[in-house]
N, C-alpha and C. Protein backbone atom coordinates (compact mmCIF):
# COMPACT_ATOMS: atom_id res chain seq x y z
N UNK A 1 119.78 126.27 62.48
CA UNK A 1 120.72 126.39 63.56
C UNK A 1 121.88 125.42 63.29
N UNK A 2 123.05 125.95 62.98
CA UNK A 2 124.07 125.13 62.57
C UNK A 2 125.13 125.10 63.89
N UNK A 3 124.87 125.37 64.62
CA UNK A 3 125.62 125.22 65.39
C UNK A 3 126.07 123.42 66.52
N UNK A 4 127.31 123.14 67.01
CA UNK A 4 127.44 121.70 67.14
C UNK A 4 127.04 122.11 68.79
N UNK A 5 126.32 121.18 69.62
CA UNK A 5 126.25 121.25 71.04
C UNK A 5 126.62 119.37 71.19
N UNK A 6 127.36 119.44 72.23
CA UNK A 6 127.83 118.17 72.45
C UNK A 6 126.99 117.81 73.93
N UNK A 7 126.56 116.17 74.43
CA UNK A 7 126.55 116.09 75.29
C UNK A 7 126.92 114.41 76.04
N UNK A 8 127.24 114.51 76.58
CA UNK A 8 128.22 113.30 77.30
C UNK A 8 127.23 112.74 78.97
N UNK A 9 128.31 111.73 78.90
CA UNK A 9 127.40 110.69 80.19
C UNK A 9 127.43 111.55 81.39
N UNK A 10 126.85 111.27 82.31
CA UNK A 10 127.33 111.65 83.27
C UNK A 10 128.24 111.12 84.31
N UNK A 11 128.79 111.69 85.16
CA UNK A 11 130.17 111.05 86.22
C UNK A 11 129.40 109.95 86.75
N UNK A 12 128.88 109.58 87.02
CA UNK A 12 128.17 107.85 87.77
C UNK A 12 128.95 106.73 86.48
N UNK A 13 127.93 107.13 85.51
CA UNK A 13 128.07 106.56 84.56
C UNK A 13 129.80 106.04 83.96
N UNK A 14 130.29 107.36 83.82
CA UNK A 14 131.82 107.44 83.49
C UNK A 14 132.53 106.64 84.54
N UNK A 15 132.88 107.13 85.54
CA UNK A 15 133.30 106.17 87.06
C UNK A 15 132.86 104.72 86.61
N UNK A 16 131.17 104.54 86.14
CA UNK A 16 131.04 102.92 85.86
C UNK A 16 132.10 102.23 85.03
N UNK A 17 131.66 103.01 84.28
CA UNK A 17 132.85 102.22 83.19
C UNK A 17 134.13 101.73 83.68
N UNK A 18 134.57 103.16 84.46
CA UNK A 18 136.38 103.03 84.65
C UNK A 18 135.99 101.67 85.97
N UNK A 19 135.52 101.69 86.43
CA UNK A 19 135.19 100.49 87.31
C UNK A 19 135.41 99.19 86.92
N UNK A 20 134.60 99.11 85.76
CA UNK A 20 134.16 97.70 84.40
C UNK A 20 135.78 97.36 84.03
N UNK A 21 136.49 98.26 83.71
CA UNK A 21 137.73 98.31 82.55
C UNK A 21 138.88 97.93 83.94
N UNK A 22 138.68 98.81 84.63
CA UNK A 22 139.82 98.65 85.93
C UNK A 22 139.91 97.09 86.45
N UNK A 23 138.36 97.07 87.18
CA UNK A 23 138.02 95.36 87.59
C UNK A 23 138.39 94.41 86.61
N UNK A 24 138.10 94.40 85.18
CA UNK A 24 138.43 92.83 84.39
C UNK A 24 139.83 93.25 84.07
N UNK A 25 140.72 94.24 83.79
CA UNK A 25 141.32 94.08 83.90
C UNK A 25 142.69 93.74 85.48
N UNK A 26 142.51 94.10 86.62
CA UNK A 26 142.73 93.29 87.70
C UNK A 26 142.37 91.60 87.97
N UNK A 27 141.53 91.47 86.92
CA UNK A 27 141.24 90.09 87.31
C UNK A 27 141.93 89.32 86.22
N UNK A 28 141.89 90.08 85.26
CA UNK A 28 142.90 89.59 84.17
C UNK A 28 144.02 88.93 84.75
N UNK A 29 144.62 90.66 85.10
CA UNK A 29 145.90 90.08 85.57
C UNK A 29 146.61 88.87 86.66
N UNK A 30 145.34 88.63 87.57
CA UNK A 30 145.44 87.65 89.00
C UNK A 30 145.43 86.39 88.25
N UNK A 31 144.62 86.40 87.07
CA UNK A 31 144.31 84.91 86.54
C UNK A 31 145.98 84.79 85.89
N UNK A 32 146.76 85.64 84.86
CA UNK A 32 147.51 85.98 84.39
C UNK A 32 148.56 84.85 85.69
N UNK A 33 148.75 85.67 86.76
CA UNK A 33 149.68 86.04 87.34
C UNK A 33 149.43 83.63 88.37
N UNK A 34 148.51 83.57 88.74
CA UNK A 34 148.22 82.24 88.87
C UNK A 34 148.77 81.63 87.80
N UNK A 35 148.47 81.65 86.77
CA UNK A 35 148.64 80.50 85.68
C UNK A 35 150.12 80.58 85.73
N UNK A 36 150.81 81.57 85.62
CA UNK A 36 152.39 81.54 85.33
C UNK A 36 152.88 81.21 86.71
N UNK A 37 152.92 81.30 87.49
CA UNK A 37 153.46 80.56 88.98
C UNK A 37 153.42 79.54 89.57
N UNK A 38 152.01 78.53 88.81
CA UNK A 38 152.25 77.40 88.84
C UNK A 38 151.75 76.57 87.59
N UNK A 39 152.87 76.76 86.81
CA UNK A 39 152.51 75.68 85.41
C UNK A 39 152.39 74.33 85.42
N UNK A 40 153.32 74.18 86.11
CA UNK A 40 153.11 72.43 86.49
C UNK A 40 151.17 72.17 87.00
N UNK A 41 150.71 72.91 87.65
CA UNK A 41 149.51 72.43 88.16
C UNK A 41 148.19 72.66 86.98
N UNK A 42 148.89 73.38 85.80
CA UNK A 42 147.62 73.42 84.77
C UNK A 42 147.69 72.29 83.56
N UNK A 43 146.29 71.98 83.54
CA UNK A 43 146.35 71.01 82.41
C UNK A 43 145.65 71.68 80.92
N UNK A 44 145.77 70.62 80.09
CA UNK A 44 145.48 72.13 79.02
C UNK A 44 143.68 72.49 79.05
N UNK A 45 142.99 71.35 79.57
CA UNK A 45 141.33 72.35 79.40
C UNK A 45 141.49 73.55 79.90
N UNK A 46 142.18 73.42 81.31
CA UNK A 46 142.13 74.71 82.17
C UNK A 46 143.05 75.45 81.41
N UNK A 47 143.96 75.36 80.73
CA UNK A 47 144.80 76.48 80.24
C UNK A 47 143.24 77.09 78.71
N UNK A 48 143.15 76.03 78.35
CA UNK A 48 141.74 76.71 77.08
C UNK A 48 141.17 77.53 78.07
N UNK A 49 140.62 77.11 79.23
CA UNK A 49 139.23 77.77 79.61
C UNK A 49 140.13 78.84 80.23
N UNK A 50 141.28 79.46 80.69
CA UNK A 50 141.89 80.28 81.11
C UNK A 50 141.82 81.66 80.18
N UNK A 51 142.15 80.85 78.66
CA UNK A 51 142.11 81.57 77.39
C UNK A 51 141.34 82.23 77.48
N UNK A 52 139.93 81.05 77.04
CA UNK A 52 138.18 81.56 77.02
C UNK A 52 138.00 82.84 78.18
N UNK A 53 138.14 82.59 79.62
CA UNK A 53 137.83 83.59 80.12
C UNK A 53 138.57 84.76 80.28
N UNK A 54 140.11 84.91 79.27
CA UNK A 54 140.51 85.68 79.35
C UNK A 54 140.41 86.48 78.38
N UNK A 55 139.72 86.29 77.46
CA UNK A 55 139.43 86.94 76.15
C UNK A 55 137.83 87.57 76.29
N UNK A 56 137.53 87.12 77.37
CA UNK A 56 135.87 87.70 78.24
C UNK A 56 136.33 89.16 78.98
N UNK A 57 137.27 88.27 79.88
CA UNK A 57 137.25 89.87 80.09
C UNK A 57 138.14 91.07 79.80
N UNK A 58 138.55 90.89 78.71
CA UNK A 58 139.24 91.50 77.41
C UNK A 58 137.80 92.34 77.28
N UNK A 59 136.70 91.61 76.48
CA UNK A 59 135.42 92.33 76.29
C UNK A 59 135.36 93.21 77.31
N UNK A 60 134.70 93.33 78.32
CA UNK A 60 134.95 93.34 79.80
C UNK A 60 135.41 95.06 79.48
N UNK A 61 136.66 94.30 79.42
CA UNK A 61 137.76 96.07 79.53
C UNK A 61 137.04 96.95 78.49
N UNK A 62 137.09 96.40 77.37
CA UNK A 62 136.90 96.99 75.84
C UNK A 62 135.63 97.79 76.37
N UNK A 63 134.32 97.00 76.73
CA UNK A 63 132.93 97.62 77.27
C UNK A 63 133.03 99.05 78.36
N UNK A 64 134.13 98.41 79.07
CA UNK A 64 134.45 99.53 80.00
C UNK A 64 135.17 100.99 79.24
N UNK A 65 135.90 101.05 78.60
CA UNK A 65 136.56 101.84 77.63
C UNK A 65 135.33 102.16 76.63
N UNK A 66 134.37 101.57 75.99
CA UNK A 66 133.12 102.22 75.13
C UNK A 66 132.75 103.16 76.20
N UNK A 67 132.23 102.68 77.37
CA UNK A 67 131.44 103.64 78.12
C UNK A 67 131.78 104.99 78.51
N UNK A 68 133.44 105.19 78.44
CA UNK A 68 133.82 106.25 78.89
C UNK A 68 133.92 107.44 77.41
N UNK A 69 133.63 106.87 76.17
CA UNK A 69 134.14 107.37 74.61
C UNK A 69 132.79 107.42 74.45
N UNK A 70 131.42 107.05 74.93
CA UNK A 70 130.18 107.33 73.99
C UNK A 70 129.83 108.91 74.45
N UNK A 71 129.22 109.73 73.47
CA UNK A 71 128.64 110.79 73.92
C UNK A 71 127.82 111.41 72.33
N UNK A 72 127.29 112.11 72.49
CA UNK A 72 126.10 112.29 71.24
C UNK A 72 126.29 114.37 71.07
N UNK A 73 125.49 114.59 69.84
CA UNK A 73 126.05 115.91 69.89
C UNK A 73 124.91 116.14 68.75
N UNK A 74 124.60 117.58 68.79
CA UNK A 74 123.31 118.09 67.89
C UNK A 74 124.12 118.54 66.95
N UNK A 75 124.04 118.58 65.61
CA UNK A 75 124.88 119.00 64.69
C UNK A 75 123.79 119.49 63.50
N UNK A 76 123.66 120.69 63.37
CA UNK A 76 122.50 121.14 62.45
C UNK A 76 121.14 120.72 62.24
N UNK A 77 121.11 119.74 61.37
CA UNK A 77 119.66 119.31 60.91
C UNK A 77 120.09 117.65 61.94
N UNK A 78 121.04 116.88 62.56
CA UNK A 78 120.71 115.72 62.60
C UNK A 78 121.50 115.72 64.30
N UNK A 79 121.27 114.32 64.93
CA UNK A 79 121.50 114.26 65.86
C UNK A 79 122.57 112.75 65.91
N UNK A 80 123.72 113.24 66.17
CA UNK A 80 124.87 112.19 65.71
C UNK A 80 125.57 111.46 67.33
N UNK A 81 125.51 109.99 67.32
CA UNK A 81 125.57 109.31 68.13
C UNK A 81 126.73 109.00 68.12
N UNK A 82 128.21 109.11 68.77
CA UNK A 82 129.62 108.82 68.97
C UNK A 82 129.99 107.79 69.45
N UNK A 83 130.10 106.75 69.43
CA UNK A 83 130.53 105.66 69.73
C UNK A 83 131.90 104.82 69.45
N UNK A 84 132.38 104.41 70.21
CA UNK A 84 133.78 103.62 70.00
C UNK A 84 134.00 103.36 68.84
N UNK A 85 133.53 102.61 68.01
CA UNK A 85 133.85 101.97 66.74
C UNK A 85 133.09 102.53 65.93
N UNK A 86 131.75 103.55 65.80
CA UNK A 86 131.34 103.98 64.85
C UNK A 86 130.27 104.96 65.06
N UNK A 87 129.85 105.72 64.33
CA UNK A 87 129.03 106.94 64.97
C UNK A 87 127.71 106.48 64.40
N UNK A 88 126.37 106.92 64.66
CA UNK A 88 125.19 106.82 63.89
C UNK A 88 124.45 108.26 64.01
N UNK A 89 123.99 108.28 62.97
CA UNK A 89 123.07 109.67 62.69
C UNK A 89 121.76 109.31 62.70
N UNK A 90 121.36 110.41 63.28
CA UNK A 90 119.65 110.38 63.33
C UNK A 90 118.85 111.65 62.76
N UNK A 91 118.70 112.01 61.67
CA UNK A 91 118.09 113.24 61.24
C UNK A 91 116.90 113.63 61.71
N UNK A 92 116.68 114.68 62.07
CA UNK A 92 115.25 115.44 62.93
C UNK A 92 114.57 115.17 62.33
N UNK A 93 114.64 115.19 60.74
CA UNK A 93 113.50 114.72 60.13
C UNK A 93 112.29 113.85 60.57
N UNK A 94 113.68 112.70 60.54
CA UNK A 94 112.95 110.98 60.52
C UNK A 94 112.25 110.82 62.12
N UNK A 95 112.76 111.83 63.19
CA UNK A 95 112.27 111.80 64.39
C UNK A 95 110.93 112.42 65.16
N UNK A 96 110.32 111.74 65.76
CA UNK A 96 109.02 112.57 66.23
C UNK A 96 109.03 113.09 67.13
N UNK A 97 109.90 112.40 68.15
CA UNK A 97 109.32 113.00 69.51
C UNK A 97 110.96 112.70 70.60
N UNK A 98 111.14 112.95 71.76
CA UNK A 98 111.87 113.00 72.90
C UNK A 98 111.51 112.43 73.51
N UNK A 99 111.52 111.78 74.89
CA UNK A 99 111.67 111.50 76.34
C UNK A 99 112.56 111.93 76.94
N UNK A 100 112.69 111.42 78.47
CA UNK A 100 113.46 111.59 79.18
C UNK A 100 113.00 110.77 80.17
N UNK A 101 114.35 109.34 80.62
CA UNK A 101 114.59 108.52 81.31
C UNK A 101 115.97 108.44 82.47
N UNK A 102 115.25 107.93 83.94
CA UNK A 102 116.15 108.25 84.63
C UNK A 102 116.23 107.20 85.37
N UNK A 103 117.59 106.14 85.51
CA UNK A 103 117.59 105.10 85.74
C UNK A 103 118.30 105.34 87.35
N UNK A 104 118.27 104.52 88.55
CA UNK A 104 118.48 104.90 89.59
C UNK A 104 119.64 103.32 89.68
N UNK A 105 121.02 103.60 89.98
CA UNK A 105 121.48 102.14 90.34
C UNK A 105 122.59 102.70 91.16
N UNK A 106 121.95 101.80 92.71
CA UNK A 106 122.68 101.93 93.55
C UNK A 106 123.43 103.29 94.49
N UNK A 107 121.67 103.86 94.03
CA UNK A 107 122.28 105.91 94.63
C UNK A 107 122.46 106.85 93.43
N UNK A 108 122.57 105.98 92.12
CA UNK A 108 123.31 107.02 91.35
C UNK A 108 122.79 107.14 90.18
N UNK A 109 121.94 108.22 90.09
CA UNK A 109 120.93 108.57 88.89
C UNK A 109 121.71 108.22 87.50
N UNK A 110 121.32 107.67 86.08
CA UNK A 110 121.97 107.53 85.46
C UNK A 110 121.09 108.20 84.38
N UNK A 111 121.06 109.02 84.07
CA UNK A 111 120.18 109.84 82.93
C UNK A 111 119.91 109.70 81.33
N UNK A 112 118.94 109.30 81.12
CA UNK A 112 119.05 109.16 78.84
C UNK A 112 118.12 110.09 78.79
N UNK A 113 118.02 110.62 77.36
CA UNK A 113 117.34 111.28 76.38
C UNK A 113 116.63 109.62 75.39
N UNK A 114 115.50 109.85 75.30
CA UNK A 114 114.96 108.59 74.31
C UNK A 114 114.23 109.32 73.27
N UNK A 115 114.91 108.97 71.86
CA UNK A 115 114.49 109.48 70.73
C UNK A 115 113.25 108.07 70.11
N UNK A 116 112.34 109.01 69.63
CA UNK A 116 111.26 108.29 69.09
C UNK A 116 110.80 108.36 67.35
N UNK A 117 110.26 107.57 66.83
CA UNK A 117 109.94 107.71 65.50
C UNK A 117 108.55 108.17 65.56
N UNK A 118 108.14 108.51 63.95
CA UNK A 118 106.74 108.78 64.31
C UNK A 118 105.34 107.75 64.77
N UNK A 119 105.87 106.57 64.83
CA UNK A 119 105.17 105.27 65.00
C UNK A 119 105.33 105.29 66.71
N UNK A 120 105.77 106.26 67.46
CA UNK A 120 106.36 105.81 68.34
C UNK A 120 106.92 104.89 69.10
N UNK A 121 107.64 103.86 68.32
CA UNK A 121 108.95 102.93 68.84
C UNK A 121 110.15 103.96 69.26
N UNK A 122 110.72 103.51 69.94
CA UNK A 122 112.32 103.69 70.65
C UNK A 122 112.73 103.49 69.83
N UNK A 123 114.15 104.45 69.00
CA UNK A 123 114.87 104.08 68.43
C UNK A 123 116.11 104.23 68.98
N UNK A 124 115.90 105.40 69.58
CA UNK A 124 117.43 105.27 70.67
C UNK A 124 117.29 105.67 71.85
N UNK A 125 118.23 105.70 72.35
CA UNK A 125 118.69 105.88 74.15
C UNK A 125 119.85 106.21 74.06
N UNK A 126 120.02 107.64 74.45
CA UNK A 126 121.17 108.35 74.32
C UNK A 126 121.52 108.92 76.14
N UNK A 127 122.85 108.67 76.56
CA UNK A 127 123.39 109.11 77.90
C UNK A 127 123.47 110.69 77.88
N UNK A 128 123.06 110.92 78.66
CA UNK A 128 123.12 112.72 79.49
C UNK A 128 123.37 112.58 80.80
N UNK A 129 123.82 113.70 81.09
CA UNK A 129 124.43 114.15 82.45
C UNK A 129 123.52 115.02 83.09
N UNK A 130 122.69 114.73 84.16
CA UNK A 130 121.58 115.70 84.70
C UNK A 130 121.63 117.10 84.60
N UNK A 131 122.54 117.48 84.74
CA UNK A 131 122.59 119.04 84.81
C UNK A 131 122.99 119.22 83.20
N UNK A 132 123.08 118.87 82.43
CA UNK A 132 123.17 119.18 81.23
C UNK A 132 121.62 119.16 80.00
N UNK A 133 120.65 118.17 80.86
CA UNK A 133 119.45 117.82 80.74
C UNK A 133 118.80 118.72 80.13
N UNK A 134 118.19 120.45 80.81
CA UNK A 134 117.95 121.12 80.64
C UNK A 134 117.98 122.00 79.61
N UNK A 135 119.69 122.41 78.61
CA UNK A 135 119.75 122.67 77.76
C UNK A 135 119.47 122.06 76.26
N UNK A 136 119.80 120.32 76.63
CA UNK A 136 119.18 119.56 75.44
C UNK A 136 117.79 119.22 75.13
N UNK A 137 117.43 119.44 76.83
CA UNK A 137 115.37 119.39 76.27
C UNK A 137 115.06 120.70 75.48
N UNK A 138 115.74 121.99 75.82
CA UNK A 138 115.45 123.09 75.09
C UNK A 138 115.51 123.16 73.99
N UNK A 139 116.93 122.73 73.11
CA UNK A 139 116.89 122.54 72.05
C UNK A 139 116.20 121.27 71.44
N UNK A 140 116.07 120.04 71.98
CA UNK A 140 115.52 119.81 70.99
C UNK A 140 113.77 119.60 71.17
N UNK A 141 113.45 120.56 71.75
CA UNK A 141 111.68 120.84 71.87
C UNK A 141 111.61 121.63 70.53
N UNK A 142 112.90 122.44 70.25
CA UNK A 142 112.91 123.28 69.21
C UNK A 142 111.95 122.43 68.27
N UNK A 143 112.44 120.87 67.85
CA UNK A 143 112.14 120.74 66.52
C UNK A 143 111.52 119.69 66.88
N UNK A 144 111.51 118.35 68.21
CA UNK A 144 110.61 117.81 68.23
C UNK A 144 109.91 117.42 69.50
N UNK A 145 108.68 117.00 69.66
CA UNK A 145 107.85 116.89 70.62
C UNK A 145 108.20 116.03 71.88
N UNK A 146 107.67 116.32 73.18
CA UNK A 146 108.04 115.63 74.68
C UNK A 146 106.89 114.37 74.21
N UNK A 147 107.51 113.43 74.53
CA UNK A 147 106.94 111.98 74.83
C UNK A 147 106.71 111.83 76.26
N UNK A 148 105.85 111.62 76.41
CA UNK A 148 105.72 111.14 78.25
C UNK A 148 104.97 109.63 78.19
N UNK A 149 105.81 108.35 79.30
CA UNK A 149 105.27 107.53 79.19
C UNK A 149 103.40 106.99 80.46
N UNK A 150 102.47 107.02 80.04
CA UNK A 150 101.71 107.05 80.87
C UNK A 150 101.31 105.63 81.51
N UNK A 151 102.00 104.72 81.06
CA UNK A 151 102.31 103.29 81.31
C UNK A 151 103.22 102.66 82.85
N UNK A 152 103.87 101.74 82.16
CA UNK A 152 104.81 101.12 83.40
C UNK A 152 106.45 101.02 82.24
N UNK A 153 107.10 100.73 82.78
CA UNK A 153 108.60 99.93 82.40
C UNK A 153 108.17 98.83 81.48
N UNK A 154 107.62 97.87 81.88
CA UNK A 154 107.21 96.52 81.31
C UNK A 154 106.14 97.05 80.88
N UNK A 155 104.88 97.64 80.55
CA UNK A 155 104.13 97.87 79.74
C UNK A 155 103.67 99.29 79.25
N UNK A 156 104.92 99.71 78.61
CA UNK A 156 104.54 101.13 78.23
C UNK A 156 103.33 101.73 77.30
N UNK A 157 103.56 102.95 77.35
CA UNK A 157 102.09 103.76 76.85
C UNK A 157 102.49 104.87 76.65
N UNK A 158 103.12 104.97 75.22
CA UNK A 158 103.51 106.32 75.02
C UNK A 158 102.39 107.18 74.45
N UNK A 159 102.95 108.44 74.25
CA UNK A 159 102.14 109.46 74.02
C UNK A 159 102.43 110.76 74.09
N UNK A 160 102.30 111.83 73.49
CA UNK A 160 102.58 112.72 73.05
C UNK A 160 102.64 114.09 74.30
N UNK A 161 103.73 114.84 75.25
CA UNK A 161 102.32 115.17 75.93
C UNK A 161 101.36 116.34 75.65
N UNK A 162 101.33 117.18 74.41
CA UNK A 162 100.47 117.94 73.86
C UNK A 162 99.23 116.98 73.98
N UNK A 163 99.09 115.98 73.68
CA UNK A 163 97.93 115.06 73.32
C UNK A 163 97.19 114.90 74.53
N UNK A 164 96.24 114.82 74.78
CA UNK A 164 94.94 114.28 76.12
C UNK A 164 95.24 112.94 76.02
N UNK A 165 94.94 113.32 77.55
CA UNK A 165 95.03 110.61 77.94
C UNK A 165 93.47 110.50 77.35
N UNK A 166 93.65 109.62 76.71
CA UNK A 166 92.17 108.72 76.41
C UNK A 166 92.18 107.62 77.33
């Protein structure tokens, strides 16, 4: 199946970001906008530490701007991860199994796909959009297996779910 299916965060998620990027940068600017109106009252630590925290939330913005650019996409044999500064591939091969994780913050479901090796470690955590959920479990049941965790958060217990609980 060569065909490319793309899938992206969902709007909670996206909104987060623009939130992250909007906020440090507003605060940027207030710190910005203080320091130049009264120069006489800064001495230079506070002008360093002005620097320091202005180059934070520089990060800040930058983090906010990743979040809105990550999204992942099935591309033949491999499963390719899009990211701001660089993409990573994951070939079906090297992969065993799926999950599906659904994080709840503040009202607003935030949805991953969790790709597994055959050792079953986490190797990734990829963002989906709930209603998009459905078509990527389909495809990729195609080629690899549902993980279900029968554990906790803090002490997981993966497992296959073709497999019986022992």
């Amino acid at each position: 199946m060569d065909t490319r299916i793309e899938f992206r965060a969902s709007l909670p998620k996206r909104a987060l970001g623009w939130f992250v990027c909007l906020g440090a940068a507003f605060a940027l600017i207030a710190m910005m906008y203080a320091i130049a109106t009264h120069p006489e009252a800064q001495t230079p630590p506070e002008l360093l530490s002005g620097a320091l925290i202005g180059l934070f939330l520089i990060g800040f913005m930058v983090a906010g701007i990743a979040i809105q650019h990550v999204y992942w996409s099935i591309e033949g044999d491999a499963i390719i991860s899009h990211r701001l500064f660089k993409n990573k591939r994951y070939p079906l091969s090297e992969l065993a199994g799926f999950g599906h994780t659904i994080v709840i913050v503040a009202v607003f479901p935030l949805a991953h796909v969790d790709l597994y090796n055959p050792d079953m470690k986490q190797i990734a955590r990829l963002p989906i959009s709930i209603k998009d959920w459905p078509k990527a479990e389909a495809r990729l049941a195609e080629d690899l297996r549902y993980v279900v965790n029968d554990g906790s958060p803090a002490l997981p217990r993966y497992r296959f779910a073709d497999t019986p609980k022992i």
